[in-house]
C-alpha atoms as a PDB file:
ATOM      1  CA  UNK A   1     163.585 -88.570  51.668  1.00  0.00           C
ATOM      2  CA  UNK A   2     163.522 -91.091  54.392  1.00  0.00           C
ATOM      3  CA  UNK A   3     164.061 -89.569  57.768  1.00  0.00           C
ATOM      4  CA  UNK A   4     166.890 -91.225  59.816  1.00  0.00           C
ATOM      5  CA  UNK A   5     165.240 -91.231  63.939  1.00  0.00           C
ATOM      6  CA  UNK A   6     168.159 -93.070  65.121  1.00  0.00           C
ATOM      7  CA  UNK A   7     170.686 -89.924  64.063  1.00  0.00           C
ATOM      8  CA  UNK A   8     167.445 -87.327  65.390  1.00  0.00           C
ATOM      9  CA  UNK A   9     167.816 -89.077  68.687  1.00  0.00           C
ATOM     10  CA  UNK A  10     171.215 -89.383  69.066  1.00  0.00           C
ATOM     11  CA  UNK A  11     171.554 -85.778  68.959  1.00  0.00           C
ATOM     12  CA  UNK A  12     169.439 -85.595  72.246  1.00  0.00           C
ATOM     13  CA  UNK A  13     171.739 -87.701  73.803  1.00  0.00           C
ATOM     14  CA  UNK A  14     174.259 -86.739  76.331  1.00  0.00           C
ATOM     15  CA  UNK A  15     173.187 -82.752  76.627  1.00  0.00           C
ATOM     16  CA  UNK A  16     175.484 -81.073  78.114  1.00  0.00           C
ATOM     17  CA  UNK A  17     173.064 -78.411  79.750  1.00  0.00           C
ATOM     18  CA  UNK A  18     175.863 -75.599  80.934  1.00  0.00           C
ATOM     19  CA  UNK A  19     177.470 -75.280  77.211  1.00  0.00           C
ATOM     20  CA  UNK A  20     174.481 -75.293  74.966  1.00  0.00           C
ATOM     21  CA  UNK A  21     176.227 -73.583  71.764  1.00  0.00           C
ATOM     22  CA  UNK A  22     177.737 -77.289  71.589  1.00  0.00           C
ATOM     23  CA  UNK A  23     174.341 -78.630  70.793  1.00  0.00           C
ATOM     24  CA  UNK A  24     173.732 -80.250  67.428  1.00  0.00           C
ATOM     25  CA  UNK A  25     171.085 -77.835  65.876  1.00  0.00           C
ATOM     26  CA  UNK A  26     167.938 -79.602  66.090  1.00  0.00           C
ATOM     27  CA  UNK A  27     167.998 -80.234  70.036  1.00  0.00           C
ATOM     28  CA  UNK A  28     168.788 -76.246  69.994  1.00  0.00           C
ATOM     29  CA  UNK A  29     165.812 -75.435  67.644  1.00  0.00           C
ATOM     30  CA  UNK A  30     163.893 -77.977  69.895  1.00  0.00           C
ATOM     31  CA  UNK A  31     164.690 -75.849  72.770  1.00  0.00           C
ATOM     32  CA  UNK A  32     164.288 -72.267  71.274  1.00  0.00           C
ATOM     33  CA  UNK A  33     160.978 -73.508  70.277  1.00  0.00           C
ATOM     34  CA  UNK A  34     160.227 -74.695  73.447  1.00  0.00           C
ATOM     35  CA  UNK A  35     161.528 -71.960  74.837  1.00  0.00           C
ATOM     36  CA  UNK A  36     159.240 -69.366  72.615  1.00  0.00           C
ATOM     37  CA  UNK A  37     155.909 -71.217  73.211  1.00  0.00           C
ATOM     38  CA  UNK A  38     156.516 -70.671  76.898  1.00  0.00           C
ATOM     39  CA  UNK A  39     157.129 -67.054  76.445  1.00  0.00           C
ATOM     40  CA  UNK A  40     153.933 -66.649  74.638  1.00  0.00           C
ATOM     41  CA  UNK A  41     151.943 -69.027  77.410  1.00  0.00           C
ATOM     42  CA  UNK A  42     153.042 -67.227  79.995  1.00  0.00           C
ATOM     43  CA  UNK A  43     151.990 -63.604  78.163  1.00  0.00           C
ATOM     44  CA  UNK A  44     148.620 -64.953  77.478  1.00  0.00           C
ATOM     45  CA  UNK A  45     147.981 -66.594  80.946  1.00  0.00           C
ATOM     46  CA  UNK A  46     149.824 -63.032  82.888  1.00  0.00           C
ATOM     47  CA  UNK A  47     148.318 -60.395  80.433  1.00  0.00           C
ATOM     48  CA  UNK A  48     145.990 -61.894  77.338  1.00  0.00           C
ATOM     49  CA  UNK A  49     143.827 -63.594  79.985  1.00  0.00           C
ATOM     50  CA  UNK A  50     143.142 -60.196  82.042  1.00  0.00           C
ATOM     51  CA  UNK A  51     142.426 -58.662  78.692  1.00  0.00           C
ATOM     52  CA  UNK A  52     140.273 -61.561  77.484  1.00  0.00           C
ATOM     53  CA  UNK A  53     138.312 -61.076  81.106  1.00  0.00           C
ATOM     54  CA  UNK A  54     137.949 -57.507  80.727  1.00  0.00           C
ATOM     55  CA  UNK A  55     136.370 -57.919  76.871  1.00  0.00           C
ATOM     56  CA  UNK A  56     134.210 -60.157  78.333  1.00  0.00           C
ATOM     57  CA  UNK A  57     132.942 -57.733  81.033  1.00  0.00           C
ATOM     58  CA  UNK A  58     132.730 -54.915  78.562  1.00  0.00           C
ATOM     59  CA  UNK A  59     130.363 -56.979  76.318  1.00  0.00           C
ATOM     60  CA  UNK A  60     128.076 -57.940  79.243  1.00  0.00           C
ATOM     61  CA  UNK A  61     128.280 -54.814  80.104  1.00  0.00           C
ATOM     62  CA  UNK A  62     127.286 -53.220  76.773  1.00  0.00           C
ATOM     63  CA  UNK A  63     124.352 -55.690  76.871  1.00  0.00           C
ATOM     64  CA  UNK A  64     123.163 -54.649  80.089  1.00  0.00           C
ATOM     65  CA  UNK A  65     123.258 -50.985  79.034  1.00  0.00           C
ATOM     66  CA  UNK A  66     121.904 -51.923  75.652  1.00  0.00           C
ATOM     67  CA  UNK A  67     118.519 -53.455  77.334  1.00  0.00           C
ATOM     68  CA  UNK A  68     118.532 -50.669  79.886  1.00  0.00           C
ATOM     69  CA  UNK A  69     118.233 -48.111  76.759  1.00  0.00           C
ATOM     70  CA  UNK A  70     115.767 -50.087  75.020  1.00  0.00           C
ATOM     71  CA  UNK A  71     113.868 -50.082  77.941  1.00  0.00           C
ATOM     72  CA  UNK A  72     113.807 -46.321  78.998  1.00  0.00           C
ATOM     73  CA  UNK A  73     113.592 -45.807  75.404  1.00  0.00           C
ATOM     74  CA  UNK A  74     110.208 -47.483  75.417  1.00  0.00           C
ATOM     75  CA  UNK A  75     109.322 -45.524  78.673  1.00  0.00           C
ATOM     76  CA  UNK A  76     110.504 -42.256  76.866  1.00  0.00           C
ATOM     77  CA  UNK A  77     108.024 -42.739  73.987  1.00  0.00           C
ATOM     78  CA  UNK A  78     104.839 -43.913  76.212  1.00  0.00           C
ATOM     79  CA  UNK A  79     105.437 -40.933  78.364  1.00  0.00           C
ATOM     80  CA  UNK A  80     103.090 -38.467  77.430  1.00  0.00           C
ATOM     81  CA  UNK A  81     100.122 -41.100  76.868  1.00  0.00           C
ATOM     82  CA  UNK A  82     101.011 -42.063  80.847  1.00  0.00           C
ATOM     83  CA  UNK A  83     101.034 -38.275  81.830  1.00  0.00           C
ATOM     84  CA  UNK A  84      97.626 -38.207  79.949  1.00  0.00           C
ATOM     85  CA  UNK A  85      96.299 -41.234  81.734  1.00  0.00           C
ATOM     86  CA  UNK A  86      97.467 -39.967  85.008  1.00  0.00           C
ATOM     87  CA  UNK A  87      95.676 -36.992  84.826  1.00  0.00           C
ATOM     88  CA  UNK A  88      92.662 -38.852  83.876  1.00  0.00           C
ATOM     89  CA  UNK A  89      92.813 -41.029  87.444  1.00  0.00           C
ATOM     90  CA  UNK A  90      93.470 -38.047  89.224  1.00  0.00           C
ATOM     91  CA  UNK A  91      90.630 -36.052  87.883  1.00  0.00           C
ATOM     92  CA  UNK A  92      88.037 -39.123  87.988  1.00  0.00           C
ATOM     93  CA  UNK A  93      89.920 -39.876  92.219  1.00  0.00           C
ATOM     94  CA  UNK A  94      88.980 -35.611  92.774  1.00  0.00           C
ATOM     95  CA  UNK A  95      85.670 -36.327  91.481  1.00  0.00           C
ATOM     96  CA  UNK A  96      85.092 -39.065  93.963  1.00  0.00           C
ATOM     97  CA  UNK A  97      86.167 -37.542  96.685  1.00  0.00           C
ATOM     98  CA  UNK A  98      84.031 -34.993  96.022  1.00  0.00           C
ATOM     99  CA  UNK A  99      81.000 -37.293  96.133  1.00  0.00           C
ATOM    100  CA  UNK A 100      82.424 -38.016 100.377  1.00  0.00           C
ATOM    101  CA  UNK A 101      81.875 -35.325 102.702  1.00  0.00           C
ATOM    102  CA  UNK A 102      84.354 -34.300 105.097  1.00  0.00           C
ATOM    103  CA  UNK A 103      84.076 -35.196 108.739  1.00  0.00           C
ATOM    104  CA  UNK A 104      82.324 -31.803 109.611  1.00  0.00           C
ATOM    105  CA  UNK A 105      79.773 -32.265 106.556  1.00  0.00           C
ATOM    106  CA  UNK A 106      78.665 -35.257 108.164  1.00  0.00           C
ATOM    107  CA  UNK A 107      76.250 -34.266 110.246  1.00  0.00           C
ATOM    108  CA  UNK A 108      74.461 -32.310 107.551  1.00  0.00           C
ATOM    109  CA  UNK A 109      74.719 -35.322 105.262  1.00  0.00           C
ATOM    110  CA  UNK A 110      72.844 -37.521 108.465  1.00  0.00           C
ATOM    111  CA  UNK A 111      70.197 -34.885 108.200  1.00  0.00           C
ATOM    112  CA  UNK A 112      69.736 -34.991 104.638  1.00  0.00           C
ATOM    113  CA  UNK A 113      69.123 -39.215 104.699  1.00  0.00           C
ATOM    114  CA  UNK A 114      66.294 -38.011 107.318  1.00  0.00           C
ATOM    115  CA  UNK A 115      64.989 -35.615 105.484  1.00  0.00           C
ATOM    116  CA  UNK A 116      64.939 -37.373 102.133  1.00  0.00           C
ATOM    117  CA  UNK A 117      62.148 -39.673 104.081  1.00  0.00           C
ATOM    118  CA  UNK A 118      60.178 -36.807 106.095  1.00  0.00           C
ATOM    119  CA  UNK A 119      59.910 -35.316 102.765  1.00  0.00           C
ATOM    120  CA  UNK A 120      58.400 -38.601 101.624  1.00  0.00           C
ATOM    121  CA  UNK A 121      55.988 -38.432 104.320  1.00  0.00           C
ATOM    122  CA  UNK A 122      57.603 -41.539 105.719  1.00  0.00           C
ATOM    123  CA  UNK A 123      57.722 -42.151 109.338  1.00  0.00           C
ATOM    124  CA  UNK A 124      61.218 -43.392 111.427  1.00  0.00           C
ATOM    125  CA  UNK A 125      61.023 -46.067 113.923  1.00  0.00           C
ATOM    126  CA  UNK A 126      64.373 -46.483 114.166  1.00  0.00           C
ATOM    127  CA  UNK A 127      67.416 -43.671 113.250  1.00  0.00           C
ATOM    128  CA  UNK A 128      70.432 -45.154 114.454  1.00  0.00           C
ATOM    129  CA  UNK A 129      74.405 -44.501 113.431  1.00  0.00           C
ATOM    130  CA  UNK A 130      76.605 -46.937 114.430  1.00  0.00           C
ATOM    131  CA  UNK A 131      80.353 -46.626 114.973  1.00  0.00           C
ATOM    132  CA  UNK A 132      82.284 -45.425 111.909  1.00  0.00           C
ATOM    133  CA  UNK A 133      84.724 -48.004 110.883  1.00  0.00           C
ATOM    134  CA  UNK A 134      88.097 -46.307 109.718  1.00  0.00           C
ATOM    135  CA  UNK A 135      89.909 -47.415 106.870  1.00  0.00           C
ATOM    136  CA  UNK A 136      93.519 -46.732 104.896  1.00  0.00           C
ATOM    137  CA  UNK A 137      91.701 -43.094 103.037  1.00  0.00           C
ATOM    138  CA  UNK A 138      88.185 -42.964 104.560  1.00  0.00           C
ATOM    139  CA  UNK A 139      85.692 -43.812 107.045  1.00  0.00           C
ATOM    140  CA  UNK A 140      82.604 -46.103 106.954  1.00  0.00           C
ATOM    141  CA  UNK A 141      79.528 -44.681 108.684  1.00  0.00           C
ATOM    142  CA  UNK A 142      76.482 -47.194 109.523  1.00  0.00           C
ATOM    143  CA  UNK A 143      73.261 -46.123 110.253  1.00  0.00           C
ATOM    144  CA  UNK A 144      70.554 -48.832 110.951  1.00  0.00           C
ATOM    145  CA  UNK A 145      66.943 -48.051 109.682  1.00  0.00           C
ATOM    146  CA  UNK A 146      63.149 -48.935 110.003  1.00  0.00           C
ATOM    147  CA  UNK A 147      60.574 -46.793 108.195  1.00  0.00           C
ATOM    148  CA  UNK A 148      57.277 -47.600 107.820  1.00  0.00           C
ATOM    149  CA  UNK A 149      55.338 -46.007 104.994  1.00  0.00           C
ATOM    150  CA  UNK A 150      53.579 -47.087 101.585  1.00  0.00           C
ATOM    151  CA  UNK A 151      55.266 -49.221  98.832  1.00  0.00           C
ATOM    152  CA  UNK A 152      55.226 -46.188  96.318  1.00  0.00           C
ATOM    153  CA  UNK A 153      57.200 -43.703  99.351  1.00  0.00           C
ATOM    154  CA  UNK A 154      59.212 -46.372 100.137  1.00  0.00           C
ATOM    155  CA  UNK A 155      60.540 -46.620  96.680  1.00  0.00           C
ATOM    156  CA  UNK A 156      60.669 -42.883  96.221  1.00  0.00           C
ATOM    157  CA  UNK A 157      62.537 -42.808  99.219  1.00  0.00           C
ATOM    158  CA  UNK A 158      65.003 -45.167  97.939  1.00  0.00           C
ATOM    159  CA  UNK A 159      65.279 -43.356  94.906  1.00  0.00           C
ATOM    160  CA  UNK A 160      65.843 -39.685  96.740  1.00  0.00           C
ATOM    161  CA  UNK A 161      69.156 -41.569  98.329  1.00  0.00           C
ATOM    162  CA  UNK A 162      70.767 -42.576  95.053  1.00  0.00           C
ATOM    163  CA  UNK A 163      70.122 -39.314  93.792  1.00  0.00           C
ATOM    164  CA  UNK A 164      71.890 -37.691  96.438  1.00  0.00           C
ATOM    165  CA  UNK A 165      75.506 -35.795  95.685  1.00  0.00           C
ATOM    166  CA  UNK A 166      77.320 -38.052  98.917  1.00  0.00           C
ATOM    167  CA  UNK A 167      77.766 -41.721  98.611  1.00  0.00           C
ATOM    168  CA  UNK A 168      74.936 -43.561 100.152  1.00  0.00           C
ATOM    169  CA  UNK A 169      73.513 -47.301  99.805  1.00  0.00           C
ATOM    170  CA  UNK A 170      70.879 -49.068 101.105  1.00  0.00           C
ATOM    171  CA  UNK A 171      71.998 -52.415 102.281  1.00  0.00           C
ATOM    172  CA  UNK A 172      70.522 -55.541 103.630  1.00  0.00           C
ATOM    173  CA  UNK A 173      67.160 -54.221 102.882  1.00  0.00           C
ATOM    174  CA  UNK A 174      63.814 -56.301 104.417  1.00  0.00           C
ATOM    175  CA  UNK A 175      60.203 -55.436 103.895  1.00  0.00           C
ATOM    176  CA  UNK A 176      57.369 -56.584 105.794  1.00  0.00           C
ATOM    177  CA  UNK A 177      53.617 -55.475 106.056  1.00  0.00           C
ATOM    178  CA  UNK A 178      52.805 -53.366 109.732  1.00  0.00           C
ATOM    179  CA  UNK A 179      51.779 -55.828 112.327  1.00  0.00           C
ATOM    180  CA  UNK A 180      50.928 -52.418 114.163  1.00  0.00           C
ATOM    181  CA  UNK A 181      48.350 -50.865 111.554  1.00  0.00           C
ATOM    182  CA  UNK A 182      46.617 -53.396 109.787  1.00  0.00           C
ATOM    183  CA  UNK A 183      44.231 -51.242 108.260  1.00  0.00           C
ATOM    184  CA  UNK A 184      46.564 -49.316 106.032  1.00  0.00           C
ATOM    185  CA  UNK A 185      48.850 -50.691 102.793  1.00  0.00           C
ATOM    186  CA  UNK A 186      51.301 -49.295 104.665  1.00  0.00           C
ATOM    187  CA  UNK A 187      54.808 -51.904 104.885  1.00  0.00           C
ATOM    188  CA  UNK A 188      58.132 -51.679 106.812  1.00  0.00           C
ATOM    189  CA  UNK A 189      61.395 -51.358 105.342  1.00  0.00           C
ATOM    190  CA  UNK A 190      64.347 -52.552 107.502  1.00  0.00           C
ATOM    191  CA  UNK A 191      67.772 -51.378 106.257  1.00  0.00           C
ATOM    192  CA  UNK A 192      70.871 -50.269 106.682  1.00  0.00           C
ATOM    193  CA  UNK A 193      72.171 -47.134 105.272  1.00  0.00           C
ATOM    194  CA  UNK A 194      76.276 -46.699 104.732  1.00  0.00           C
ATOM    195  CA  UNK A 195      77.963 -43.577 103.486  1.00  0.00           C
ATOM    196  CA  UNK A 196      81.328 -42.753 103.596  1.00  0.00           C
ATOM    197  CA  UNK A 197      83.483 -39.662 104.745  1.00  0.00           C
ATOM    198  CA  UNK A 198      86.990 -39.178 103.382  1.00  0.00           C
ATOM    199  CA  UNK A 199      89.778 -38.420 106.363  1.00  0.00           C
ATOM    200  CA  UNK A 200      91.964 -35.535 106.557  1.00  0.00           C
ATOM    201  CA  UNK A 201      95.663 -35.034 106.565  1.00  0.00           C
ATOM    202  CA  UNK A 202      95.383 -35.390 110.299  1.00  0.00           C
ATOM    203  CA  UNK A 203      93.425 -38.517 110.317  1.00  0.00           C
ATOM    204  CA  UNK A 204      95.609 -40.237 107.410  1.00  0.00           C
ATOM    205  CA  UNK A 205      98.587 -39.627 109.094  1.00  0.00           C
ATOM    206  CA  UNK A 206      97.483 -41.097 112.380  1.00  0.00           C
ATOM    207  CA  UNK A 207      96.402 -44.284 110.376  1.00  0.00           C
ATOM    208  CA  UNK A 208     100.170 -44.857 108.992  1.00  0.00           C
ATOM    209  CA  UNK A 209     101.312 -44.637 112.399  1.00  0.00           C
ATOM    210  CA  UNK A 210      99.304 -47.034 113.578  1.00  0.00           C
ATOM    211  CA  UNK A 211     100.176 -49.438 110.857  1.00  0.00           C
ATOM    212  CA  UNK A 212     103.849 -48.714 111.198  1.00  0.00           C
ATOM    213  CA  UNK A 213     103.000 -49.171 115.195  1.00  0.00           C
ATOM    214  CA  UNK A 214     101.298 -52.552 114.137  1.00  0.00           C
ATOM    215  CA  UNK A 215     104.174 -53.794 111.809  1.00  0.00           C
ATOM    216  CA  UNK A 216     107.007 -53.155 114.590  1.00  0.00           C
ATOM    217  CA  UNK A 217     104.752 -54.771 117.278  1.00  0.00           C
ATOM    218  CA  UNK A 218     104.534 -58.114 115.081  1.00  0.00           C
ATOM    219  CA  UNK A 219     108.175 -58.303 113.916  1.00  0.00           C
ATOM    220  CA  UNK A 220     109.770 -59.363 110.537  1.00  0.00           C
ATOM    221  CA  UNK A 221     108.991 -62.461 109.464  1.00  0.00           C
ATOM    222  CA  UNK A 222     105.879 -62.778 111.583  1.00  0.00           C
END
């Protein structure tokens, strides 16, 4: 069946729009038509689309939570190997703090480096502490030394220090033979000796002030 667009379009022709029951029927099946599809555009674009965006949220939402519970999942099963571990760091930190005397053991510990070369039979030149240098949890104490003594006390002597219960090293260490007793095997041993003193509560809290002090002096961004 051969369609016939001249009698199609002639129906279009001379609309009268205020008395559209007079239509021929396809221009008012063209119009219903029309008339439905922008009912349902205008639903989608006023409600669908809000609906559409809020799906959309939801999932990105439910993907967010998703990785969030995959990843406190993850936490949830390593936890007690961390509480383990963290226990292990705090009992190995307690045992190294208990290798630095306080700052009213210090003066013992001093004594003790002197004595550890007396008992030698080694004899000090030179017995000097310097000025302790104060860091973030402890303090640095210098103490410049010359012995003189043979190359058997000497070593001894250097031994006696490791084995003491503080941390102490021997640093920068120089020996030379005695210019002043030429007779004797007897050498000089230049070094200096460092141990370290943890700070207290007191001290520690002084130190973050000053920090903080520092940071607001500079400024952000400098």
């Amino acid at each position: 069946m051969k369609l016939d667009f001249k009698k199609i379009a002639d129906q279009f022709r001379n609309l009268n729009p205020r008395d559209v029951g007079t239509w021929p029927i396809l221009p008012r099946a063209a119009t219903a038509v029309g008339i439905i599809v922008a009912v349902v555009a205008v639903g989608y674009f006023v409600f669908l689309n809000d609906y559409v965006n809020t799906l959309d949220a939801d999932r990105t939402e439910e993907e967010s939570l998703r990785t969030q519970y995959k990843s406190k999942l993850s936490q949830a099963v390593n936890l007690e190997p961390l509480r383990k571990q963290k226990e292990q760091i705090a009992q190995y930190v307690f045992r190294l703090e208990k290798q630095l005397p306080s700052k009213s053991e210090m003066d013992a510990l001093l004594s003790d480096i002197n004595q550890a070369g007396v008992g030698r039979g080694l004899q000090f030149e030179l017995f000097k502490p310097g000025p302790q240098s104060v860091k973030d949890y402890y303090a640095e104490q210098p103490i410049d030394l010359k012995i003189t003594g043979s190359y058997h006390d000497l070593g001894q002597f250097t031994s006696d220090i490791a084995a003491l219960p503080r941390i102490v090293t021997l640093n920068n260490i120089a020996i030379a033979t005695n210019d002043k007793d030429k007779g004797t095997s007897n050498l000089v041993m230049d070094a200096q000796a460092k141990t370290f003193r943890y700070l207290d509560s007191d001290e520690v809290a002084n130190q973050r002030k000053a920090k903080a002090a520092a940071a607001a002096a500079k400024g952000p961004g400098k």
